[in-house]
N, C-alpha and C. Protein backbone atom coordinates (compact mmCIF):
# COMPACT_ATOMS: atom_id res chain seq x y z
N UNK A 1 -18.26 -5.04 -22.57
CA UNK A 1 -17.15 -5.92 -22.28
C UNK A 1 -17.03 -6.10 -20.76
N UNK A 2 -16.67 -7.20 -20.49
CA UNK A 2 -16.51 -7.65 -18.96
C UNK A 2 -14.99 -8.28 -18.26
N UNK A 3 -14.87 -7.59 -17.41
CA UNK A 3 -13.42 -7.77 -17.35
C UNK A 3 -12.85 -8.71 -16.43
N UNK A 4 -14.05 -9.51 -15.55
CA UNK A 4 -13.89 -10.41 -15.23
C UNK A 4 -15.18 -11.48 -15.38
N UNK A 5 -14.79 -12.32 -16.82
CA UNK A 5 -16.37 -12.74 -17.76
C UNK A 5 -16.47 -13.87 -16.67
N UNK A 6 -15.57 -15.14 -15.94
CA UNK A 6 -16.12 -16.11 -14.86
C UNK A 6 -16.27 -15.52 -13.77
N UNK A 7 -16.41 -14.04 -13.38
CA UNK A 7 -17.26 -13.85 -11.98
C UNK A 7 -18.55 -13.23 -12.55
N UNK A 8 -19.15 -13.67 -11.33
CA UNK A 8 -20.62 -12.83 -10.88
C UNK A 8 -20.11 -11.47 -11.29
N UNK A 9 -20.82 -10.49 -11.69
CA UNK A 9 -20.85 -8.83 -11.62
C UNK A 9 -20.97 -8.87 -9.65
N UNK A 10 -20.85 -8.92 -8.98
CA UNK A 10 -20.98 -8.30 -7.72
C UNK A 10 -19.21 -8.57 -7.15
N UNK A 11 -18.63 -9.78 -7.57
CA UNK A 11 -17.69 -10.56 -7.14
C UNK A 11 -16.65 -9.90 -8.30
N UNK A 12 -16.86 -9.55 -9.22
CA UNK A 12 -15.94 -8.67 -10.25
C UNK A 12 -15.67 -7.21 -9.96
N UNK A 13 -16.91 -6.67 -9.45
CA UNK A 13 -16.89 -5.08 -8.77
C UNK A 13 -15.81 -5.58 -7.82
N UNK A 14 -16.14 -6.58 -6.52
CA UNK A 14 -15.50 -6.43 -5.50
C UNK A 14 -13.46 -6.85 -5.70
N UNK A 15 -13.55 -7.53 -6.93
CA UNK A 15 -12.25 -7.88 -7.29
C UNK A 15 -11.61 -6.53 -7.85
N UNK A 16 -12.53 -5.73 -8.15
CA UNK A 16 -11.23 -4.98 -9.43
C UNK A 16 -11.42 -3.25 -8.40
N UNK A 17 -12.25 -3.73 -6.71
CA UNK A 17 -12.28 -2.57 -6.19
C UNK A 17 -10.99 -2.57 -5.30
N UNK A 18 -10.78 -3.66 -4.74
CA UNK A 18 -9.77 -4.16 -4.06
C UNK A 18 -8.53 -3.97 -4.84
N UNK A 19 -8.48 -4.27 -5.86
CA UNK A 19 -6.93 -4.09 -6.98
C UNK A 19 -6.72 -2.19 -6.59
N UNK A 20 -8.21 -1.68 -6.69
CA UNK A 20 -7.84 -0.06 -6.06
C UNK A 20 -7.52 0.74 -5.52
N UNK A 21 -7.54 -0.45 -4.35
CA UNK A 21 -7.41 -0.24 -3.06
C UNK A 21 -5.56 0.08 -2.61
N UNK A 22 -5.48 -1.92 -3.35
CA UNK A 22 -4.48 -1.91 -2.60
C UNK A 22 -2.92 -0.93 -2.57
N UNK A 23 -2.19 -0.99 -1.94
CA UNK A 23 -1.30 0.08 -1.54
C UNK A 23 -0.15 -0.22 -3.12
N UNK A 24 0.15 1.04 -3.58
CA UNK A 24 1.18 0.48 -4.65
C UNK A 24 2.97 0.78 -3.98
N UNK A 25 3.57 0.36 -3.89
CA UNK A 25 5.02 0.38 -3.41
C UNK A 25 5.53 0.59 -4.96
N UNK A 26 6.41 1.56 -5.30
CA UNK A 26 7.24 1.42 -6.38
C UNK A 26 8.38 0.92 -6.18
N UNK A 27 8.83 0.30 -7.30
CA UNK A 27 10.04 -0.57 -6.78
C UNK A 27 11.34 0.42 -6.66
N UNK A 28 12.22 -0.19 -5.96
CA UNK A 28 13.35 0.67 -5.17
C UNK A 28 14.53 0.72 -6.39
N UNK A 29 14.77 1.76 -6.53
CA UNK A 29 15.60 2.07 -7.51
C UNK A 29 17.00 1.48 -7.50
N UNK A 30 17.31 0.93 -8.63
CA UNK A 30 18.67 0.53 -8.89
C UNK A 30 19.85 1.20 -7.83
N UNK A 31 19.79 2.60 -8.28
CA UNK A 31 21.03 3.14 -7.96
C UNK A 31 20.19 4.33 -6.73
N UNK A 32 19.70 3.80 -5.15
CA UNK A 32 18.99 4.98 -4.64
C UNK A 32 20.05 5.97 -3.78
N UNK A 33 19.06 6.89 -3.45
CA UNK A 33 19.90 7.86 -2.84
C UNK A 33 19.15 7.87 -1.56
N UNK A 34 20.36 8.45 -0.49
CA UNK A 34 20.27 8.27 0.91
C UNK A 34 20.94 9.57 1.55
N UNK A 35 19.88 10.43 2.26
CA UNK A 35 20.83 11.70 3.02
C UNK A 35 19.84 11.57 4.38
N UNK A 36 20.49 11.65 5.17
CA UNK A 36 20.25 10.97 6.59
C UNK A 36 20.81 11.74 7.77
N UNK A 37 20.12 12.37 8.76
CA UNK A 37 20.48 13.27 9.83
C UNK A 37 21.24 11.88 10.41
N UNK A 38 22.40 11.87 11.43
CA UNK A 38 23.09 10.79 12.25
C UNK A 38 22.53 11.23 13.61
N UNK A 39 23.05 10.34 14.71
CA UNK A 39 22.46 10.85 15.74
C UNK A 39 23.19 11.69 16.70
N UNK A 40 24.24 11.77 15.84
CA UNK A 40 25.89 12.60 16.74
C UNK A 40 25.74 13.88 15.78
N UNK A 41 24.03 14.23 14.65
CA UNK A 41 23.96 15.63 14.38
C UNK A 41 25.23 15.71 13.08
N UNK A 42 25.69 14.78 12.76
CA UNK A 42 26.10 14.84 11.15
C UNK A 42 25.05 14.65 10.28
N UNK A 43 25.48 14.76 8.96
CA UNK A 43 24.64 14.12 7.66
C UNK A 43 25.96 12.75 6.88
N UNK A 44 24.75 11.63 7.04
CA UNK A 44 25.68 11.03 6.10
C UNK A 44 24.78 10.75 4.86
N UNK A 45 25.41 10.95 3.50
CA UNK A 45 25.29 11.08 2.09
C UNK A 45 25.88 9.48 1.39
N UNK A 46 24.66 8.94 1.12
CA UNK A 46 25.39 8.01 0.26
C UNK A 46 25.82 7.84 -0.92
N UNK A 47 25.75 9.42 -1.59
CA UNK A 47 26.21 9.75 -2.96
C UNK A 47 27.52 10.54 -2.22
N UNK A 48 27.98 10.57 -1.43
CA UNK A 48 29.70 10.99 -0.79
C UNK A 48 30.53 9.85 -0.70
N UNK A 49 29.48 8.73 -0.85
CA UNK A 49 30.41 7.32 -0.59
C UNK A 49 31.04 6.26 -1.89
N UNK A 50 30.89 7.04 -3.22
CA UNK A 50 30.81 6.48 -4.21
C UNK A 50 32.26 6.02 -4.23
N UNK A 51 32.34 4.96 -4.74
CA UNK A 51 34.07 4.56 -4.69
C UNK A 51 34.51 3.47 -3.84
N UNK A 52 33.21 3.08 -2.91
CA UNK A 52 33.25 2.42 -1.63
C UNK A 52 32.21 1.61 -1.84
N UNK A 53 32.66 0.42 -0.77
CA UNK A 53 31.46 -0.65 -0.72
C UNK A 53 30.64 0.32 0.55
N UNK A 54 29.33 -0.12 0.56
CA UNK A 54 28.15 0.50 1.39
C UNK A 54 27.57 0.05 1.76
N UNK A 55 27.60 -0.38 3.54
CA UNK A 55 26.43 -1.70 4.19
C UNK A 55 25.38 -0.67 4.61
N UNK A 56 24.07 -0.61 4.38
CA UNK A 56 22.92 0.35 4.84
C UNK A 56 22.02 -0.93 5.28
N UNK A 57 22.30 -0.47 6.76
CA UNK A 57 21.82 -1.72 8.14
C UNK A 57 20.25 -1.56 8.69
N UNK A 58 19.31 -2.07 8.44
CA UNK A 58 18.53 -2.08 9.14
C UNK A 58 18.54 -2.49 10.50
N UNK A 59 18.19 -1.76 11.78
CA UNK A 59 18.47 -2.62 13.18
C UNK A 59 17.13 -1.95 14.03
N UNK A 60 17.16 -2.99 15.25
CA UNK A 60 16.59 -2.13 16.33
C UNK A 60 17.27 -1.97 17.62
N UNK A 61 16.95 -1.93 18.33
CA UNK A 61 17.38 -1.86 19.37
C UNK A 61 16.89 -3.18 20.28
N UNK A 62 15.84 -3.58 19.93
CA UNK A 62 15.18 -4.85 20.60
C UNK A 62 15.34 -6.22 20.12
N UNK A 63 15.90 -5.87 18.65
CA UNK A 63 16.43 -6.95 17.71
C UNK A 63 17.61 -8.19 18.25
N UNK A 64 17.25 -9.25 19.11
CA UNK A 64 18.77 -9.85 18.89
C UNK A 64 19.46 -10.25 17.96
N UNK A 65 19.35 -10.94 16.61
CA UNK A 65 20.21 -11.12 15.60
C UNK A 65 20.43 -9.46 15.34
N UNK A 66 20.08 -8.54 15.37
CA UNK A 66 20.37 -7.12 14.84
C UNK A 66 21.83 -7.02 16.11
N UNK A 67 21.40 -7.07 17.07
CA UNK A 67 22.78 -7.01 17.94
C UNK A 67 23.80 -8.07 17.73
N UNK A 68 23.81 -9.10 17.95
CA UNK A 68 24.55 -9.64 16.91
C UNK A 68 25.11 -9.69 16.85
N UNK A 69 25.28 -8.95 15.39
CA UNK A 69 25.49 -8.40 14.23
C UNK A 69 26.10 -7.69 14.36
N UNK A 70 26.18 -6.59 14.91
CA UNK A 70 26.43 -4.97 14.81
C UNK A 70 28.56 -5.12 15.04
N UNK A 71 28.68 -5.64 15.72
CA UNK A 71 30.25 -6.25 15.97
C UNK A 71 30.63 -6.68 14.89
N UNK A 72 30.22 -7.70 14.11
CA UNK A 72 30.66 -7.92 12.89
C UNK A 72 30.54 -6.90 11.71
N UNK A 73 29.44 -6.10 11.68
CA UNK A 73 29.49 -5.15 10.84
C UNK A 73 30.66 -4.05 11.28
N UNK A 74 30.92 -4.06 12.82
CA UNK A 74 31.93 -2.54 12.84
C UNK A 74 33.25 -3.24 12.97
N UNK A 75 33.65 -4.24 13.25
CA UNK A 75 34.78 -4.68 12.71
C UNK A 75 34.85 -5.08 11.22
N UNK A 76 34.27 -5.36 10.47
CA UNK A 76 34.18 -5.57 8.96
C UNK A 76 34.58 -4.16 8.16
N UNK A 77 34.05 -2.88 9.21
CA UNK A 77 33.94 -1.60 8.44
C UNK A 77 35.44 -1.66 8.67
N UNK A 78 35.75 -1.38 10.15
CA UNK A 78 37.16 -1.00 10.66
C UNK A 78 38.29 -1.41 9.97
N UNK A 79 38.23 -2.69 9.49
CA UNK A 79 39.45 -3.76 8.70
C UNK A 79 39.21 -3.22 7.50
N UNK A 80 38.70 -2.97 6.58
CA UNK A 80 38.47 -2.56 4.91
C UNK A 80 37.85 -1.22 4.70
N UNK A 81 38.97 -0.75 4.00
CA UNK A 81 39.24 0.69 3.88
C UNK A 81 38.12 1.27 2.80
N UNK A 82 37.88 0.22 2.34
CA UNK A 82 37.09 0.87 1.05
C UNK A 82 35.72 0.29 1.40
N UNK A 83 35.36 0.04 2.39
CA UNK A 83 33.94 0.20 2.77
C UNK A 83 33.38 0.44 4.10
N UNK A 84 32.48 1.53 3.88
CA UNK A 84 31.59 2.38 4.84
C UNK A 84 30.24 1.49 5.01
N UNK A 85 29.71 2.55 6.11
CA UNK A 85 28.17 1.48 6.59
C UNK A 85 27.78 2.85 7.16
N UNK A 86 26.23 2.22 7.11
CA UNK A 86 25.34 3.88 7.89
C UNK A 86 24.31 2.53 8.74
N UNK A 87 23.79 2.43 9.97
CA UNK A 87 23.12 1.78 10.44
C UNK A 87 21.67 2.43 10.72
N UNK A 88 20.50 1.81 10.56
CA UNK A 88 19.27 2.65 10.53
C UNK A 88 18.41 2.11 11.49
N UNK A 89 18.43 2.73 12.59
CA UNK A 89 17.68 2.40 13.77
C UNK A 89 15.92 2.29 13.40
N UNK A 90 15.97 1.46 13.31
CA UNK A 90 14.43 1.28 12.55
C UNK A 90 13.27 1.27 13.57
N UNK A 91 13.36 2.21 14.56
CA UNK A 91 11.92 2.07 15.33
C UNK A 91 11.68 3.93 16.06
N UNK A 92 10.34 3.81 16.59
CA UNK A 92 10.13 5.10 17.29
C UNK A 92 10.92 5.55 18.88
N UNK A 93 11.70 5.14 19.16
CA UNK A 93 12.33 4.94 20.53
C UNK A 93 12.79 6.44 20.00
N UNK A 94 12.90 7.23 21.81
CA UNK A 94 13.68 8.49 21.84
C UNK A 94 14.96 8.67 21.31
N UNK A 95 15.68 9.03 20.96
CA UNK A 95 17.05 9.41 20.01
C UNK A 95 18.18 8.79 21.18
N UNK A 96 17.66 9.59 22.69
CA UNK A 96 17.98 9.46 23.95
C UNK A 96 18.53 7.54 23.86
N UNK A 97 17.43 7.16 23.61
CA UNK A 97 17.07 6.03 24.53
C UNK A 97 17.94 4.76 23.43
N UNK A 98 18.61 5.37 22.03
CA UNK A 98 19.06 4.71 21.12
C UNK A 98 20.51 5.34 21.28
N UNK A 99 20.90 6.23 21.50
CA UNK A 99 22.44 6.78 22.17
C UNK A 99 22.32 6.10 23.64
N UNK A 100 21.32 5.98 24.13
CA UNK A 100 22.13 5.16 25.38
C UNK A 100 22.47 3.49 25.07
N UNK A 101 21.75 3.00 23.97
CA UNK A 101 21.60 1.59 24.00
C UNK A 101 23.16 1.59 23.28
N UNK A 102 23.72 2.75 22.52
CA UNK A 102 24.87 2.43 21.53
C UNK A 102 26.04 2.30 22.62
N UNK A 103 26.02 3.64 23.50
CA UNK A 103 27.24 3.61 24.58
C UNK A 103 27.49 2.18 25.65
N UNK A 104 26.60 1.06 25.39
CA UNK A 104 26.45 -0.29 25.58
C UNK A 104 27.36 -1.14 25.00
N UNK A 105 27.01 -0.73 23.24
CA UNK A 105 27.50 -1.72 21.88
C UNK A 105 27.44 -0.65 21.03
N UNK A 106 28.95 -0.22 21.07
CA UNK A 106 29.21 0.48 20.31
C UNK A 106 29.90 0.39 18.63
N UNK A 107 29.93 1.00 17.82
CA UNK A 107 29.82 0.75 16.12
C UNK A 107 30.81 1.64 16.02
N UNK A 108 31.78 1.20 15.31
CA UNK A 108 32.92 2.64 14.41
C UNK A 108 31.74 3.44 13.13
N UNK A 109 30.76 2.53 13.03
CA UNK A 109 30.08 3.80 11.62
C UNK A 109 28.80 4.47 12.44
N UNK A 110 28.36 5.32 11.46
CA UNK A 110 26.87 6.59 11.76
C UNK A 110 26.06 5.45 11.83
N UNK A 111 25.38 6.13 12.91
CA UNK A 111 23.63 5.47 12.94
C UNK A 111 22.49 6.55 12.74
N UNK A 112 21.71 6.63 12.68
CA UNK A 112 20.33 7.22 11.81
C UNK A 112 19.18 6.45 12.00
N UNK A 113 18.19 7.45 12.70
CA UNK A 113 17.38 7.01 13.12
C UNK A 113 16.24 7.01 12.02
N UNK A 114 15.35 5.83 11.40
CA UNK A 114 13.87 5.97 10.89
C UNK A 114 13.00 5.92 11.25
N UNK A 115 11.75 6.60 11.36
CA UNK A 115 10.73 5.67 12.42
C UNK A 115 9.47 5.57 11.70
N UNK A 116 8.77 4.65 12.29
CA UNK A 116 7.92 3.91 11.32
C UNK A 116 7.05 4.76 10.48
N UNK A 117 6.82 6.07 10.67
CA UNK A 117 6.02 6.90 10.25
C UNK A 117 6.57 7.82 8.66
N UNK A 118 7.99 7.56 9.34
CA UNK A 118 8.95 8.08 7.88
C UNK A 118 9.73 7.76 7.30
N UNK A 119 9.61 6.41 6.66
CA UNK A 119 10.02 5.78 6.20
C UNK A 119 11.27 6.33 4.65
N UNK A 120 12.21 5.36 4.79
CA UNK A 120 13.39 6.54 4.01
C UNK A 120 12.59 6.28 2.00
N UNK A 121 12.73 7.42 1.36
CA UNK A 121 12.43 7.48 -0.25
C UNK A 121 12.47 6.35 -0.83
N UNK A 122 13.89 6.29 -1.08
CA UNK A 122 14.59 5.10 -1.90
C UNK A 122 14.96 3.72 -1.67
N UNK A 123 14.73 3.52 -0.28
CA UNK A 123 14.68 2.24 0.08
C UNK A 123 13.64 1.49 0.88
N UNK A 124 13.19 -0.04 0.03
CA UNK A 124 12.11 -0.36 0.52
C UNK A 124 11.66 -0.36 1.95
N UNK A 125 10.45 -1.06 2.73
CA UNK A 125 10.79 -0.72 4.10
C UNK A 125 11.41 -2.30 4.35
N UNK A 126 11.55 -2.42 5.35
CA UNK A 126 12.29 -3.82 5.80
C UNK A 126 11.15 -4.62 6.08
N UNK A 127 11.09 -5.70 5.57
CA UNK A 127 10.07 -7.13 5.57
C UNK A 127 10.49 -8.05 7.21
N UNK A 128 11.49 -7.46 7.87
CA UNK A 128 11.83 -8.36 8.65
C UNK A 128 13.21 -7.49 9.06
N UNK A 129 14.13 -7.37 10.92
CA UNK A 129 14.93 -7.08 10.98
C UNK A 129 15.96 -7.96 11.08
N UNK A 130 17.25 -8.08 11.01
CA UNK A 130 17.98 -7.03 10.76
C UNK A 130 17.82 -7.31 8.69
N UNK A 131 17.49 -5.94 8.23
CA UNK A 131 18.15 -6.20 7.14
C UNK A 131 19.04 -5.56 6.31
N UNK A 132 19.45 -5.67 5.23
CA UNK A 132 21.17 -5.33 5.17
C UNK A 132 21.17 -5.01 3.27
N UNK A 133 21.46 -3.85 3.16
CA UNK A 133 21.74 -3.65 1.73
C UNK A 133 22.66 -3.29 1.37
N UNK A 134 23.30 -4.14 0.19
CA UNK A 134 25.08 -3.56 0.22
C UNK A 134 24.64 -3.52 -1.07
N UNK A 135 25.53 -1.95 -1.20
CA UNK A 135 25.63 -1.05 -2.21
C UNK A 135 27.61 -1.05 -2.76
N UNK A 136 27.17 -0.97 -4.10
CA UNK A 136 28.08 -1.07 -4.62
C UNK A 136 28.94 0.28 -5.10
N UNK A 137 30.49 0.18 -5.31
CA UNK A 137 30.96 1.66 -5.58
C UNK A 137 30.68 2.16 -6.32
N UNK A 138 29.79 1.88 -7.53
CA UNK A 138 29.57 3.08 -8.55
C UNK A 138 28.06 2.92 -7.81
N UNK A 139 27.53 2.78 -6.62
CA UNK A 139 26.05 3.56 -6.19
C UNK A 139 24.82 2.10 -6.44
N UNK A 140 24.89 1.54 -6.79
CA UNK A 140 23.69 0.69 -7.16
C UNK A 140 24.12 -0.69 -6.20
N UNK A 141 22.35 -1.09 -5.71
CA UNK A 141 22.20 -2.12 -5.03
C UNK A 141 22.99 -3.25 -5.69
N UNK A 142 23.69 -3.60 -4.63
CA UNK A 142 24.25 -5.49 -5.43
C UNK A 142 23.59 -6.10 -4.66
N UNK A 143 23.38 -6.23 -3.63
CA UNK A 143 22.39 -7.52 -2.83
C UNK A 143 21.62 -6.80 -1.47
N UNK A 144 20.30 -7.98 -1.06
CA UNK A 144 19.95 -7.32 -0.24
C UNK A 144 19.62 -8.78 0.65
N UNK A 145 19.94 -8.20 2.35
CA UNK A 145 19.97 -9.74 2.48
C UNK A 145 19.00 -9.29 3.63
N UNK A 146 18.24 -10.37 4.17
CA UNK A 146 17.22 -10.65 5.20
C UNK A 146 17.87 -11.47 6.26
N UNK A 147 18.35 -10.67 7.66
CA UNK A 147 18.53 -11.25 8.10
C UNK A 147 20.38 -11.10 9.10
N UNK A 148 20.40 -11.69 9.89
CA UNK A 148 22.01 -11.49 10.57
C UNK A 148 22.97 -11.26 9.44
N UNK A 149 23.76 -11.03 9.12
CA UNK A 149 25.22 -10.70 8.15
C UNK A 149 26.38 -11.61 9.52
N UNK A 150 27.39 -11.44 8.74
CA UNK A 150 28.77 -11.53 9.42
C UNK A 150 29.31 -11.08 8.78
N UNK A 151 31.16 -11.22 9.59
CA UNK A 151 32.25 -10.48 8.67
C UNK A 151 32.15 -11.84 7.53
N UNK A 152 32.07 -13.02 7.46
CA UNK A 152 32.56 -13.39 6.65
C UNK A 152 31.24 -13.79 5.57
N UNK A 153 30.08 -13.59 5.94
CA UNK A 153 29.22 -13.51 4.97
C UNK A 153 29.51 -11.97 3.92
N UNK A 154 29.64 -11.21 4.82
CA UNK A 154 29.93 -10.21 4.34
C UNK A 154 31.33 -9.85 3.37
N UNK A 155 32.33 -10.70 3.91
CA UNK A 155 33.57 -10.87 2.54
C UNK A 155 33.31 -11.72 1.54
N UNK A 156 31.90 -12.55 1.52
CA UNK A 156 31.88 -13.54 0.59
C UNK A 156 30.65 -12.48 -0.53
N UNK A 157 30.36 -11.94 -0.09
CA UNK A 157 29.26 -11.09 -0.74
C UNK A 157 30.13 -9.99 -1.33
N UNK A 158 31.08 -9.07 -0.72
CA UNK A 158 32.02 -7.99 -1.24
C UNK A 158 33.15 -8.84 -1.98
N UNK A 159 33.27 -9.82 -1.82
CA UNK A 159 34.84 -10.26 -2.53
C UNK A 159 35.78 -10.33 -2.14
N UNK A 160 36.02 -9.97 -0.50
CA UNK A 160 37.09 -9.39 0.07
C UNK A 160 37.62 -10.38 1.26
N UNK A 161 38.45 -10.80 1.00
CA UNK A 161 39.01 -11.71 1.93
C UNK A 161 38.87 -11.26 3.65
């Protein structure tokens, strides 16, 4: 039996070696989990946040729509009580050099550093910055967006005036 009967045998090896190859990503779980050193040396737990809406921010530091952004996300947190945010510094920069960029533009929520080498379990890696996953209070992804947020994209996505 031949498993690819319209190729050549050389062009079928090379098709079904490549399928072997390539990298498998499992898909990101409904409801993932998130425990995260901060950079002020807390842990934030996104199974502590259940009950709450949950913005988990992709950013950089070099990002301009990621800066932005970051104002609308910490006034969005600040105004609505029932939702938290963890921001995830998504690059290899010194810890240093991402606490100095914050005391610049500063955030009422935790930031947490990833870097490209360790990428977090449960959530995919980012296709593009800034990107933005809001988690819902019983724990599971409701949307994932590519791209700047605002406060008021962000009340039209939570419900919240």
């Amino acid at each position: 039996m031949t498993l690819f009967p319209s190729l050549p045998t050389s062009a079928a090896a090379l098709v079904f070696a490549l399928a072997l190859t390539a990298p498998v990503q499992a898909a990101m779980p409904t409801q993932p989990t998130l425990q995260v050193s901060t950079l002020d040396g807390k842990t934030f737990d996104l199974a502590a946040q259940r009950g709450k809406w949950v913005i988990v921010n992709y950013w950089a530091t070099w990002c301009v729509p990621c800066i932005k952004e970051m104002p609308d996300i910490s006034h969005f947190v600040a105004t609505h009580k029932n939702v938290a945010a963890i921001g995830l510094a998504y690059e290899d920069s010194e810890p240093a050099d991402i606490k100095a960029f914050l005391a610049k533009h500063p955030v009422v929520y935790p930031i947490a550093q990833v870097t490209l080498d360790k990428p977090l379990k449960d959530f995919d890696e980012p296709r593009g910055l800034p990107t933005t996953y809001l988690i819902s209070p019983d724990g599971k992804v409701a949307k994932r967006v590519v791209g700047p947020v605002t406060e008021a994209s962000l009340a039209a996505l939570i419900g919240q005036p």
